[in-house]
N, C-alpha and C. Protein backbone atom coordinates (compact mmCIF):
# COMPACT_ATOMS: atom_id res chain seq x y z
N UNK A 1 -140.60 -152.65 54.29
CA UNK A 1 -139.50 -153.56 54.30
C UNK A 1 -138.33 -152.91 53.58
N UNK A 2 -137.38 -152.71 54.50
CA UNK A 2 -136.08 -152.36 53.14
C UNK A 2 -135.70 -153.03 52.07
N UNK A 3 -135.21 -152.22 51.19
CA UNK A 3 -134.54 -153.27 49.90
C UNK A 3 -133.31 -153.05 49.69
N UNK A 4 -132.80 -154.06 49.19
CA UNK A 4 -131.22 -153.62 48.98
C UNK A 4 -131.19 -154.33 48.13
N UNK A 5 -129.80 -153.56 47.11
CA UNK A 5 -129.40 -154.67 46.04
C UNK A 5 -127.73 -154.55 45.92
N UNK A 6 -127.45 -155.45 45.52
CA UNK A 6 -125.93 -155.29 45.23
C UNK A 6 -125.44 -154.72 44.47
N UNK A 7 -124.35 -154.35 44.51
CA UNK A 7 -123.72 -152.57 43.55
C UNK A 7 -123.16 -153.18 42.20
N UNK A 8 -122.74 -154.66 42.19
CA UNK A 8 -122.14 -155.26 40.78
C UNK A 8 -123.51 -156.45 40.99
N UNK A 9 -124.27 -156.87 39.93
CA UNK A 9 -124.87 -157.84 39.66
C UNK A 9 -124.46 -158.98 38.60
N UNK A 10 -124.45 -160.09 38.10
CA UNK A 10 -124.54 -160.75 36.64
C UNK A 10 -124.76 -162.00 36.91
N UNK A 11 -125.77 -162.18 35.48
CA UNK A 11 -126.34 -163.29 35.21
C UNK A 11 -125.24 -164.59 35.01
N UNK A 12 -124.02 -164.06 35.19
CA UNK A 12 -123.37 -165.41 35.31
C UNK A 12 -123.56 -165.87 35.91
N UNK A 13 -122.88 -167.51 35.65
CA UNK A 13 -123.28 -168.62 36.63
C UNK A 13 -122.54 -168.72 38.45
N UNK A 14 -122.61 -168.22 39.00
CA UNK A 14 -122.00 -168.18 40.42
C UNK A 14 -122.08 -169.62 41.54
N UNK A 15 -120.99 -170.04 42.17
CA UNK A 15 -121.16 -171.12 43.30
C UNK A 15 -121.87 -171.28 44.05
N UNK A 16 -121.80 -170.10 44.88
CA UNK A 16 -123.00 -169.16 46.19
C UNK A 16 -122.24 -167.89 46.09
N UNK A 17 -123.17 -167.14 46.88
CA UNK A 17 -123.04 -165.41 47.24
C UNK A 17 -122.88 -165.26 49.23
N UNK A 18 -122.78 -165.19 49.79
CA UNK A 18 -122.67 -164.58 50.96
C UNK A 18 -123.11 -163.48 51.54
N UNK A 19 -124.38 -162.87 52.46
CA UNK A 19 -124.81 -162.04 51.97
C UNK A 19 -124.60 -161.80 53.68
N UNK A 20 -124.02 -161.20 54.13
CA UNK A 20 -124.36 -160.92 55.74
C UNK A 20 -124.58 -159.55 55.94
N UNK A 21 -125.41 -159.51 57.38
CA UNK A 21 -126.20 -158.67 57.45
C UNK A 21 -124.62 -157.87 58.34
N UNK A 22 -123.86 -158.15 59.04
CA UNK A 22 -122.79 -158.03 59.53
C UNK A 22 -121.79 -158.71 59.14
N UNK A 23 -120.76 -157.97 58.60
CA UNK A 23 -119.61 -158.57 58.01
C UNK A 23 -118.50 -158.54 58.89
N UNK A 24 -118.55 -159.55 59.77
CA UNK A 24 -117.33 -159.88 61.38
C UNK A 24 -117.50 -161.38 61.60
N UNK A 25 -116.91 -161.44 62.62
CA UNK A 25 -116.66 -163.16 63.03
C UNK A 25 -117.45 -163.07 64.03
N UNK A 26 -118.42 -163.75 63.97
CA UNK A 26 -119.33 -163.66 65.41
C UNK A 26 -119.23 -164.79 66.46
N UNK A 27 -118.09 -165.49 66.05
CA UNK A 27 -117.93 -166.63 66.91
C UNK A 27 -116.85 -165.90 68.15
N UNK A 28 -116.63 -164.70 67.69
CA UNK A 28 -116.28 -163.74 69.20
C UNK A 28 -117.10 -163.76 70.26
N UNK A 29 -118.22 -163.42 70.19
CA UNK A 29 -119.48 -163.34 70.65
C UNK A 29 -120.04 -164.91 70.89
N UNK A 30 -120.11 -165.65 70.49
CA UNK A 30 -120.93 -167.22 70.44
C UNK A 30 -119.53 -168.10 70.00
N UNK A 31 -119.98 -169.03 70.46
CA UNK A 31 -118.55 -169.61 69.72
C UNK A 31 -118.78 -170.99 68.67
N UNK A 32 -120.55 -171.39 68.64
CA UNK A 32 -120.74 -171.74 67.86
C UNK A 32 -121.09 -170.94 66.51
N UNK A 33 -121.23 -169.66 66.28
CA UNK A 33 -121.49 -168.36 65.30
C UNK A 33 -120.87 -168.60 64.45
N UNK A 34 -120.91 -168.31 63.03
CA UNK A 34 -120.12 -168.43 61.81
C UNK A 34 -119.15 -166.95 61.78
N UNK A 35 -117.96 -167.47 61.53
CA UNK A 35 -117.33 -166.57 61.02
C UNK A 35 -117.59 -165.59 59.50
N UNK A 36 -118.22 -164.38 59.68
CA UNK A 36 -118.67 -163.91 58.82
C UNK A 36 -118.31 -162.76 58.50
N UNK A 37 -116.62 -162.66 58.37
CA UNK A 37 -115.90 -161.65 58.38
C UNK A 37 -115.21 -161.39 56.62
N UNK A 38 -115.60 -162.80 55.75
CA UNK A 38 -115.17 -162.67 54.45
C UNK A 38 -116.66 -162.63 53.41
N UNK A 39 -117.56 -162.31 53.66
CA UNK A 39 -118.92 -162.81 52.45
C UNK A 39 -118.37 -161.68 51.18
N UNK A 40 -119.37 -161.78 50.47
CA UNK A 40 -119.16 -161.28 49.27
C UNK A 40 -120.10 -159.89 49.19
N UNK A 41 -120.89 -159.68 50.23
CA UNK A 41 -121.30 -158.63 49.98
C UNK A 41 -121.89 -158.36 51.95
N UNK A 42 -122.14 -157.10 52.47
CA UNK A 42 -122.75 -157.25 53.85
C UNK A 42 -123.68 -155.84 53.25
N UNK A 43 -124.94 -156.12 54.24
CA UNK A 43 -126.16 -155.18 54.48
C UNK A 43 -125.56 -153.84 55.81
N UNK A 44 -125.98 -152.33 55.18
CA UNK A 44 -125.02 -151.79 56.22
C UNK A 44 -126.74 -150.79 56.78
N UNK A 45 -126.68 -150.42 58.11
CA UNK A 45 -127.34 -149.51 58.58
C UNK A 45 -126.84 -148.58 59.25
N UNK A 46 -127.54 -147.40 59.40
CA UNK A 46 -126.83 -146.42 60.31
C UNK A 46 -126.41 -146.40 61.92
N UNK A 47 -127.11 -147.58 62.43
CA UNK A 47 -126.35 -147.95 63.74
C UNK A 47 -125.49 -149.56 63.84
N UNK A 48 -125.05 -149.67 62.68
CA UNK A 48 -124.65 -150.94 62.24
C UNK A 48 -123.32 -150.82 62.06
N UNK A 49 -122.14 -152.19 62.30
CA UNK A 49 -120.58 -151.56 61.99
C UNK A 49 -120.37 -151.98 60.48
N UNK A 50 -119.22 -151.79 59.92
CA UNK A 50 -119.14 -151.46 58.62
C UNK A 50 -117.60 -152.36 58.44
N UNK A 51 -117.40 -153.41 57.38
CA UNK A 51 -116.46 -154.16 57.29
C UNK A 51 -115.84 -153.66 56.14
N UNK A 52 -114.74 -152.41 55.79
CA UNK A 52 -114.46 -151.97 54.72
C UNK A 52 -113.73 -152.68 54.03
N UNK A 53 -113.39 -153.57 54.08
CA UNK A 53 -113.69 -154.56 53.54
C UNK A 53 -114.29 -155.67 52.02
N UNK A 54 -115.44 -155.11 52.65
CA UNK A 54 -116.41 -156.06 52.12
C UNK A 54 -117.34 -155.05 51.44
N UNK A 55 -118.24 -155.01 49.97
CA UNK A 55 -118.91 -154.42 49.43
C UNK A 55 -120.08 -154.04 49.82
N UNK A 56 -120.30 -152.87 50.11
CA UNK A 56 -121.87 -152.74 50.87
C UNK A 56 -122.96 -152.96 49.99
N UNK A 57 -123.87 -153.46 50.56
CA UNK A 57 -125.25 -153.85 49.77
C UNK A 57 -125.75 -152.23 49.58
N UNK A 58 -126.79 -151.63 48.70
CA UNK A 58 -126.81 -150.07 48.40
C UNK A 58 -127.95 -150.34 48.62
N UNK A 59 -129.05 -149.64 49.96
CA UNK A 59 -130.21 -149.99 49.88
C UNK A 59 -131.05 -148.67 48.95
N UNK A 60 -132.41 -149.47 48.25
CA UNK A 60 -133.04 -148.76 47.62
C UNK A 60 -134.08 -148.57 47.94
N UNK A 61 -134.56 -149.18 49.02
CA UNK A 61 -135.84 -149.20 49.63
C UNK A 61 -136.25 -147.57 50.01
N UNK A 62 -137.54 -147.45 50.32
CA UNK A 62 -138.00 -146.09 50.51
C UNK A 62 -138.21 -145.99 51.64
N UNK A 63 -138.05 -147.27 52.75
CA UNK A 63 -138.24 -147.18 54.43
C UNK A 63 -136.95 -147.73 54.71
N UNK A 64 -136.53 -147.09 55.91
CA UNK A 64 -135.27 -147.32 56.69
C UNK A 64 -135.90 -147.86 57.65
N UNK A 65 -134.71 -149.15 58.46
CA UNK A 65 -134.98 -150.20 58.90
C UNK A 65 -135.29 -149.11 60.00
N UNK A 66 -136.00 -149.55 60.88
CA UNK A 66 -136.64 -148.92 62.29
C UNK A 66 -135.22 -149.39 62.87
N UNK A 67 -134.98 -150.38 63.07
CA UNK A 67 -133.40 -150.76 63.96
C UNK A 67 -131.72 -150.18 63.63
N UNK A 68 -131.73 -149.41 62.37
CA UNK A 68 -130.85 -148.92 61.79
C UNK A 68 -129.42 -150.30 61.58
N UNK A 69 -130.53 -151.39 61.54
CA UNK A 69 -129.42 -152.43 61.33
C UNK A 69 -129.11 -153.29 59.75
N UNK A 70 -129.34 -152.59 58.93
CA UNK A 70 -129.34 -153.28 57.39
C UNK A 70 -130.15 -153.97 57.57
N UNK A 71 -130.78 -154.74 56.47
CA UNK A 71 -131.68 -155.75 56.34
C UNK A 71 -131.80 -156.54 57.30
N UNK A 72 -132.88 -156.83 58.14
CA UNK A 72 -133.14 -157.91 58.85
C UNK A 72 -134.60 -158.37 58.72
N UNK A 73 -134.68 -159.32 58.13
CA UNK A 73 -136.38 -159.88 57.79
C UNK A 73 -136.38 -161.14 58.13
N UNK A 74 -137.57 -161.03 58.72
CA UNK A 74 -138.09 -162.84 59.32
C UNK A 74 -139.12 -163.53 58.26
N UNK A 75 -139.72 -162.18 57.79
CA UNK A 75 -140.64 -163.03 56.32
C UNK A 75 -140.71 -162.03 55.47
N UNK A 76 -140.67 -162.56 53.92
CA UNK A 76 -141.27 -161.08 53.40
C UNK A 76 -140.95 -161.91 52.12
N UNK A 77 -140.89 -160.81 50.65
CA UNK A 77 -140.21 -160.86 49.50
C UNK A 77 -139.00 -160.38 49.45
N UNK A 78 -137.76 -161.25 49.25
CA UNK A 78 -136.40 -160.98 49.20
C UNK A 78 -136.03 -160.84 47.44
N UNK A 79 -135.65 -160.23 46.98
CA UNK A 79 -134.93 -160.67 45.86
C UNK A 79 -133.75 -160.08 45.13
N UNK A 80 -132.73 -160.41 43.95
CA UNK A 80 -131.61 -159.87 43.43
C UNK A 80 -131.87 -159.35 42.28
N UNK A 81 -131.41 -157.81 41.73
CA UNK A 81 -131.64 -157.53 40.46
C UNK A 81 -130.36 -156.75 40.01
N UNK A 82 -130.59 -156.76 38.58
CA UNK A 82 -129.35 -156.10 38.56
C UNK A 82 -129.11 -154.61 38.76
N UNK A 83 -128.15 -154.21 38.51
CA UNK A 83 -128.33 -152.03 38.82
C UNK A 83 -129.24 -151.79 38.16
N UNK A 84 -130.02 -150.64 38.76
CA UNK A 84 -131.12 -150.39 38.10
C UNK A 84 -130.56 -148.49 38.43
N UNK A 85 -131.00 -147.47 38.11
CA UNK A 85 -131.14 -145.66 38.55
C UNK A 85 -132.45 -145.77 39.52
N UNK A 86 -131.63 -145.97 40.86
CA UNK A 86 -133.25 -145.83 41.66
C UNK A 86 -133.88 -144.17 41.54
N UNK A 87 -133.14 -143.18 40.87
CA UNK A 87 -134.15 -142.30 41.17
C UNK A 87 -135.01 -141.91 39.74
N UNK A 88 -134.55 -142.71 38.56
CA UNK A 88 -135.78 -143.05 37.72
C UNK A 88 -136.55 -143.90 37.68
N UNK A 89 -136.80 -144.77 38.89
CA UNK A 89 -137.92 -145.68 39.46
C UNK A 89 -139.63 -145.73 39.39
N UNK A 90 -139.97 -146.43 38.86
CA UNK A 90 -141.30 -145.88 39.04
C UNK A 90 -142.03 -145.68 40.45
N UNK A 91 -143.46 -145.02 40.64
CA UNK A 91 -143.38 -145.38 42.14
C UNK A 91 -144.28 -145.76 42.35
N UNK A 92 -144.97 -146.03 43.80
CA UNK A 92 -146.20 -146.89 43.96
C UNK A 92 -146.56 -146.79 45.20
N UNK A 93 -147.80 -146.32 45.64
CA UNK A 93 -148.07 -146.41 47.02
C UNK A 93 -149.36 -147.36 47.55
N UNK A 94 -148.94 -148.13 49.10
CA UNK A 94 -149.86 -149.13 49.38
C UNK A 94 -151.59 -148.37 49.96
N UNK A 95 -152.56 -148.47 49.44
CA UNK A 95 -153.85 -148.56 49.46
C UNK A 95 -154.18 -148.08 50.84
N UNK A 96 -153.74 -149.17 51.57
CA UNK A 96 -154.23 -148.59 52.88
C UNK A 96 -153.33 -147.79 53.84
N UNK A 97 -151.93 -148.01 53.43
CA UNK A 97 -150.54 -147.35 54.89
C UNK A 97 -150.40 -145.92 54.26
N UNK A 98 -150.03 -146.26 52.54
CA UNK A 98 -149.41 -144.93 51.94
C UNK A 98 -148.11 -145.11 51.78
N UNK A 99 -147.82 -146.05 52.12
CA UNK A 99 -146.29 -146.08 52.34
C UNK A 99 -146.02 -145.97 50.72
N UNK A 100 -144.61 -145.64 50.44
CA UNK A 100 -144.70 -145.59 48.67
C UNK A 100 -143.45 -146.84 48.81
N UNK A 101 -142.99 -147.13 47.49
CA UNK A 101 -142.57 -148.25 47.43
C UNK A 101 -141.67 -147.93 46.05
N UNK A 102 -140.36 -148.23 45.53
CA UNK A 102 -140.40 -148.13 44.23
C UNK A 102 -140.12 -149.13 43.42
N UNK A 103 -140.64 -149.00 42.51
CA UNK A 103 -140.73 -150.43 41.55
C UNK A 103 -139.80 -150.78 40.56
N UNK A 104 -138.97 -151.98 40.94
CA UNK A 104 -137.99 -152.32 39.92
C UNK A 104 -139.10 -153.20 38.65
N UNK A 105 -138.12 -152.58 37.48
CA UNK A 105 -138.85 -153.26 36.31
C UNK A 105 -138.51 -154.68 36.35
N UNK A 106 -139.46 -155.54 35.84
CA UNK A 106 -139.56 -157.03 36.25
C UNK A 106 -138.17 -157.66 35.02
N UNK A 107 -137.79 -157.09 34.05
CA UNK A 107 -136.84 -157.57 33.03
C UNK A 107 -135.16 -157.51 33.91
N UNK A 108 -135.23 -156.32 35.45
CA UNK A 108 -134.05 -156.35 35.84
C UNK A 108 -133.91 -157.49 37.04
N UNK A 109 -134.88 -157.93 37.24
CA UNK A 109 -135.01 -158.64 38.48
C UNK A 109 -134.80 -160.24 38.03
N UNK A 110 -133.14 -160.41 39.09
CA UNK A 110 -132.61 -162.02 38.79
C UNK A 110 -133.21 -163.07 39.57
N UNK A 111 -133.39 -162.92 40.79
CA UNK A 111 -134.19 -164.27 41.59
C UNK A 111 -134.68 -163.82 42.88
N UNK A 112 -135.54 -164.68 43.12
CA UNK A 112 -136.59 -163.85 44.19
C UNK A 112 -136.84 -165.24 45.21
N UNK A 113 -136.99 -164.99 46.30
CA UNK A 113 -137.93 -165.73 47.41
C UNK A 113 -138.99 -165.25 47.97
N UNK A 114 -139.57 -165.93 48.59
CA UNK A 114 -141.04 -164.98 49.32
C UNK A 114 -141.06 -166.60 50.39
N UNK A 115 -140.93 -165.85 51.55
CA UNK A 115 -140.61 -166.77 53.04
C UNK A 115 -141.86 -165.69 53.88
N UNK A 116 -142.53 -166.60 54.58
CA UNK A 116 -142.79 -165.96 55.56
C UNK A 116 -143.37 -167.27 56.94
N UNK A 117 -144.25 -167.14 57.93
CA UNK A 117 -144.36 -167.67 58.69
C UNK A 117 -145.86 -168.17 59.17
N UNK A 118 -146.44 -169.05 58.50
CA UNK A 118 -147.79 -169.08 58.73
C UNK A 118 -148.19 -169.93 59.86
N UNK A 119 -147.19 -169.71 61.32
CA UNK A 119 -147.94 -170.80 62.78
C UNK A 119 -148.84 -169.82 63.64
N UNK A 120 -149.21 -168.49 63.07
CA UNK A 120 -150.21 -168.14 63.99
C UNK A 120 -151.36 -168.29 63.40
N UNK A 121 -152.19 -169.05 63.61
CA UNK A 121 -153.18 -169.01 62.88
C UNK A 121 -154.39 -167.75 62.77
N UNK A 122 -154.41 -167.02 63.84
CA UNK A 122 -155.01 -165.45 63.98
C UNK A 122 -154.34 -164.73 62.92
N UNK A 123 -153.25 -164.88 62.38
CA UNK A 123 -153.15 -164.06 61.09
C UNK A 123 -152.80 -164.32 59.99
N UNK A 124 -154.34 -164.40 59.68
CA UNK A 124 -154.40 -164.77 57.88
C UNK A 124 -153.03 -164.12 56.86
N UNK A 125 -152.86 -165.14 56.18
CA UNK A 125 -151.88 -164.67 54.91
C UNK A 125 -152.55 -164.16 53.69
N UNK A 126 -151.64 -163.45 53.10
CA UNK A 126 -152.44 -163.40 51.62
C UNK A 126 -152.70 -164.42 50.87
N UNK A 127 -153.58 -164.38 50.16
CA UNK A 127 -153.38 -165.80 49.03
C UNK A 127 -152.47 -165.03 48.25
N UNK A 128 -152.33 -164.19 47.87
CA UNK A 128 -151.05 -164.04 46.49
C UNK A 128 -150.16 -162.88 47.06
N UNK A 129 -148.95 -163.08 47.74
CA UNK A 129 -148.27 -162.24 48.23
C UNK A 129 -147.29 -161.47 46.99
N UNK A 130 -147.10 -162.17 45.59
CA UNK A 130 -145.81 -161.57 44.63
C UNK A 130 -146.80 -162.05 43.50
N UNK A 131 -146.53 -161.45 42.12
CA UNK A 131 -147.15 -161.98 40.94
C UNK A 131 -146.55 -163.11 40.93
N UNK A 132 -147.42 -164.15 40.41
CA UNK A 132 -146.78 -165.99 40.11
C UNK A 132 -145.67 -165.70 38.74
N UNK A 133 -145.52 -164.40 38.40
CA UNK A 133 -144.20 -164.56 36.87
C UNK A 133 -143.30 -164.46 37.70
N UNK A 134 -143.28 -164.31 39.26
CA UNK A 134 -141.55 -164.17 39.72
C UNK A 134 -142.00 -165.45 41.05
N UNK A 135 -142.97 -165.76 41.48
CA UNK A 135 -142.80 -166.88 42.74
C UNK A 135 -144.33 -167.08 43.00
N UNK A 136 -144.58 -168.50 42.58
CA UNK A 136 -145.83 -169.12 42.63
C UNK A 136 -146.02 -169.84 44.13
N UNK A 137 -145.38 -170.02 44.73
CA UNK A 137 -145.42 -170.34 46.37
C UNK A 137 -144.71 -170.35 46.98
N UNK A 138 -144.90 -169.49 48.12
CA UNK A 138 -144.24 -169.03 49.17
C UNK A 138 -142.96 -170.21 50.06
N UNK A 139 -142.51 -170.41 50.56
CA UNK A 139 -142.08 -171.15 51.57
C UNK A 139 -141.48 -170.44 53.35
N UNK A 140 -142.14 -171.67 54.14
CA UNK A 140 -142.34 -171.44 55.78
C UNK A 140 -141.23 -170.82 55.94
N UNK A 141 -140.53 -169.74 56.56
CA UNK A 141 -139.27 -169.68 56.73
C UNK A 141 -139.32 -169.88 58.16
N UNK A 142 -137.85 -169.75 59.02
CA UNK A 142 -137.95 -169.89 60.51
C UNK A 142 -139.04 -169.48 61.13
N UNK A 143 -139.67 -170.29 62.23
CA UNK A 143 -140.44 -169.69 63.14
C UNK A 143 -139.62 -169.01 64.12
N UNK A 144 -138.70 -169.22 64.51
CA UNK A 144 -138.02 -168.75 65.93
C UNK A 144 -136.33 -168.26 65.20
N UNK A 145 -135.94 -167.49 65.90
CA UNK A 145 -134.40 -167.16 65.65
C UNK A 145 -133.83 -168.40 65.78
N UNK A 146 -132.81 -168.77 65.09
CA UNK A 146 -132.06 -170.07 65.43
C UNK A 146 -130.94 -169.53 64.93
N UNK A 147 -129.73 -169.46 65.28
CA UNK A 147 -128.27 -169.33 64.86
C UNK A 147 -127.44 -170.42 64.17
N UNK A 148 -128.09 -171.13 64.35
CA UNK A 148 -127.69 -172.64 63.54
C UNK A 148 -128.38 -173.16 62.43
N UNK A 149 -129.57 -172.52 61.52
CA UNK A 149 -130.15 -173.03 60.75
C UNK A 149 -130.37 -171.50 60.12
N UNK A 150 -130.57 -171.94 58.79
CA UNK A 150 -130.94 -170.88 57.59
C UNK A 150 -131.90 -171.56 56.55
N UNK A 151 -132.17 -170.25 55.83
CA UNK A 151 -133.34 -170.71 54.41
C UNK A 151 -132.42 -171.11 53.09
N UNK A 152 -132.15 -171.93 52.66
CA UNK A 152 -130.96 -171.95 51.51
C UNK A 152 -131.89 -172.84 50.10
N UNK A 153 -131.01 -172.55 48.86
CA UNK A 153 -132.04 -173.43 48.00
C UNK A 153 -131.54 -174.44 47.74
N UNK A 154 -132.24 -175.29 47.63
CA UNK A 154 -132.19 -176.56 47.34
C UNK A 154 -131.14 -176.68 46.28
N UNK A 155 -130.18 -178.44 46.16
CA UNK A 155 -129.45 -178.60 45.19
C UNK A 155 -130.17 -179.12 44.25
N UNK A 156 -129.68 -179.20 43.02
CA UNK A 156 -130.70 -179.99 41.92
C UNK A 156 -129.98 -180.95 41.48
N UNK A 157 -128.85 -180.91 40.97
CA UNK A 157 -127.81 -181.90 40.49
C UNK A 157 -126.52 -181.62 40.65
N UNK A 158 -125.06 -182.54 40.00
CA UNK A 158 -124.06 -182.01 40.34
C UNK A 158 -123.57 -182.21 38.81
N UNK A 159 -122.66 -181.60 38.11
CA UNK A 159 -121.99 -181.62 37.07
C UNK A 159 -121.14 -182.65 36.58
N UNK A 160 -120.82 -182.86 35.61
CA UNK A 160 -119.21 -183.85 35.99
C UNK A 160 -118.25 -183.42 36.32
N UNK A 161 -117.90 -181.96 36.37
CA UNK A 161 -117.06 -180.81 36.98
C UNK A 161 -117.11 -180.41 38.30
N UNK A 162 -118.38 -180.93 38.39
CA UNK A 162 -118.30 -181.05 40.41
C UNK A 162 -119.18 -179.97 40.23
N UNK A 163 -119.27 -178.81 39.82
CA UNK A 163 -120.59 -177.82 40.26
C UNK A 163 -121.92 -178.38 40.43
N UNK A 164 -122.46 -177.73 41.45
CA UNK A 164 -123.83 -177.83 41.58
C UNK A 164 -124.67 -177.20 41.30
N UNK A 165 -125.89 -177.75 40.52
CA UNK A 165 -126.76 -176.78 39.98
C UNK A 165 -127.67 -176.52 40.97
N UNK A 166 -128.73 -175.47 41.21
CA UNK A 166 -129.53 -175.27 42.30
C UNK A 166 -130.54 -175.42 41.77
N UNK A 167 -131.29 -175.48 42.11
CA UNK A 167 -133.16 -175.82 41.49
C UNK A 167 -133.30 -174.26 41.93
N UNK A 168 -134.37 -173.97 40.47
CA UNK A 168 -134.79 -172.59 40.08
C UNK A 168 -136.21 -173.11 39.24
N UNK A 169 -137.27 -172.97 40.16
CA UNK A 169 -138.30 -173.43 39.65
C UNK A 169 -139.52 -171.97 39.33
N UNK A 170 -138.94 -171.07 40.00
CA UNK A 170 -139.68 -169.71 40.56
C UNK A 170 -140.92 -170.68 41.57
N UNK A 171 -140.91 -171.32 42.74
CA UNK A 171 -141.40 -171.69 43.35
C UNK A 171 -140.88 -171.33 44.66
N UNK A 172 -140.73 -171.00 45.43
CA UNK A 172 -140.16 -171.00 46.81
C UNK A 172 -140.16 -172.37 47.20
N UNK A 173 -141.46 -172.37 47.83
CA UNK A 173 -142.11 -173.99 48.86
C UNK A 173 -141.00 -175.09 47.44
N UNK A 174 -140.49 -175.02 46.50
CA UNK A 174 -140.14 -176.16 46.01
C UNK A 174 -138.38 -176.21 46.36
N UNK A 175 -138.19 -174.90 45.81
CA UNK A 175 -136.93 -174.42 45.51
C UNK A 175 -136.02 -174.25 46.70
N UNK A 176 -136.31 -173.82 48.14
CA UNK A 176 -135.72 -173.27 49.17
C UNK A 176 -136.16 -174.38 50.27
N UNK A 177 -135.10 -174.65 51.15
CA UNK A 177 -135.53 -175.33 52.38
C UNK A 177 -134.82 -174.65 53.32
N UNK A 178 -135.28 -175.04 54.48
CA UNK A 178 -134.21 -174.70 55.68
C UNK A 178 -133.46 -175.87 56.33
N UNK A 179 -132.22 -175.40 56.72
CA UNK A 179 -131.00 -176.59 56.96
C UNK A 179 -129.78 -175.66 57.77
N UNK A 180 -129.04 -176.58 57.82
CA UNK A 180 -127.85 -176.33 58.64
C UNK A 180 -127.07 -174.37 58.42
N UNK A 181 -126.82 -173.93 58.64
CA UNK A 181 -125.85 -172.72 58.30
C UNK A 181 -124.63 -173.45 57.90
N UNK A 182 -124.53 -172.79 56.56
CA UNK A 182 -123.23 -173.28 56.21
C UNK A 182 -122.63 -171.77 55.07
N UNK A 183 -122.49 -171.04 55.14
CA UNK A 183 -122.36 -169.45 54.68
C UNK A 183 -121.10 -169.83 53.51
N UNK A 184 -121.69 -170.07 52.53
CA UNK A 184 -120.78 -169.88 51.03
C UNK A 184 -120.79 -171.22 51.19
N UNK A 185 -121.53 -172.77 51.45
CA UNK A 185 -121.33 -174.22 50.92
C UNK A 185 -122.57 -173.97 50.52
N UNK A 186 -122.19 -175.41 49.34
CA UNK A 186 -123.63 -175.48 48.11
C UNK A 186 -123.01 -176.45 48.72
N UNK A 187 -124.74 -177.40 48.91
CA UNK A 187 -124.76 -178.54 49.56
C UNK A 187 -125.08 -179.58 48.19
N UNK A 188 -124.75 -181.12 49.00
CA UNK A 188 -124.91 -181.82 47.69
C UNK A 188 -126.22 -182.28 47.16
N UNK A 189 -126.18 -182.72 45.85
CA UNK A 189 -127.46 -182.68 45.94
C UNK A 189 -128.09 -184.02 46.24
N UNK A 190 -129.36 -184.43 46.53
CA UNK A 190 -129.96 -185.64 47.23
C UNK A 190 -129.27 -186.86 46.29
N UNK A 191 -128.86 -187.89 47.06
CA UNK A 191 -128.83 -189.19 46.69
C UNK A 191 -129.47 -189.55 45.24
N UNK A 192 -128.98 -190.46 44.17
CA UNK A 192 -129.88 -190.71 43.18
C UNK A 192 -130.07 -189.75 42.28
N UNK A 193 -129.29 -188.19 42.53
CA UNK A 193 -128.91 -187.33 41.45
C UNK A 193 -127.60 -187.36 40.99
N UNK A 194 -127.37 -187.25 39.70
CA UNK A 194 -125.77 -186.82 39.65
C UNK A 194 -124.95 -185.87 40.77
């Protein structure tokens, strides 16, 4: 799976992030598509176009996407950390592929998901896909491509300043749902919260 991380990180408090895998207006192409020509950061590959623009995500991963299209994952472990020297990384290789992997230290790593897709039932999941100190349960992400729906996290409350806080439980299945595409809105939070 590739990894990427963003070239400025911080633990400040942020609205949302914008993370596109293509940084353009794709409602050229579709005309229901989000315009995704301003995010705050885009995923770049070597057969991928490039919005100079916009800050490229710096991948650190040790496999290049087979599609040469920046990040594109339907399930996996996603997460944000801050700069780390990927080439003083520790390293790590999987048991059975070999594939090596390198390991961010767990003190740099800001928030994590773990999505994947459990409707085939012919293929068993892991029971523990990430250590439970960064995500104690997974959540379903899309079964099918949909251009109109995304994985986003849940609101938790709203401020008297109007910000919204997001629920950060290190849970996925609690923390993340899927809902409308709405690229840079924090949605409100449920009825009966501030």
């Amino acid at each position: 799976m590739p990894v990427a991380m963003a070239p400025v990180c911080s633990s400040a408090a942020v609205s949302a992030a914008v993370i596109a895998v293509d940084a353009i207006d794709h409602s050229a192409f579709a005309p229901t598509a989000p315009n995704l020509s301003g995010p705050d950061f885009e995923f770049r590959g070597n057969a991928d176009v490039d919005n100079p623009s916009v800050p490229d995500m710096i991948p650190i991963g040790l496999l290049a996407s087979p599609a040469g299209h920046g990040l594109a994952l339907s399930q996996g472990v996603v997460f944000i950390a801050e700069p780390v020297v990927t080439a003083e990384l520790e390293r790590a290789r999987e048991p059975d592929t070999g594939r090596e992997w390198a390991r961010i230290p767990a003190n740099r790593i800001l928030d994590v998901v773990v999505h994947t897709d459990d409707s085939d039932p012919t293929f068993p999941l892991c029971p523990t896909v990430i250590h439970p100190a960064f995500d104690r349960a997974w959540v379903r992400g899309l079964e099918h491509f949909d251009p109109d729906l995304s994985l986003q996290r849940r609101p938790l409350l709203r401020l008297d300043d109007g910000r919204v806080v997001l629920q950060h439980t290190r849970t996925s299945r609690a923390d993340f749902t899927t809902g409308p595409l709405r690229p840079g809105d924090v949605p409100p939070p449920d009825p009966g919260r501030r």
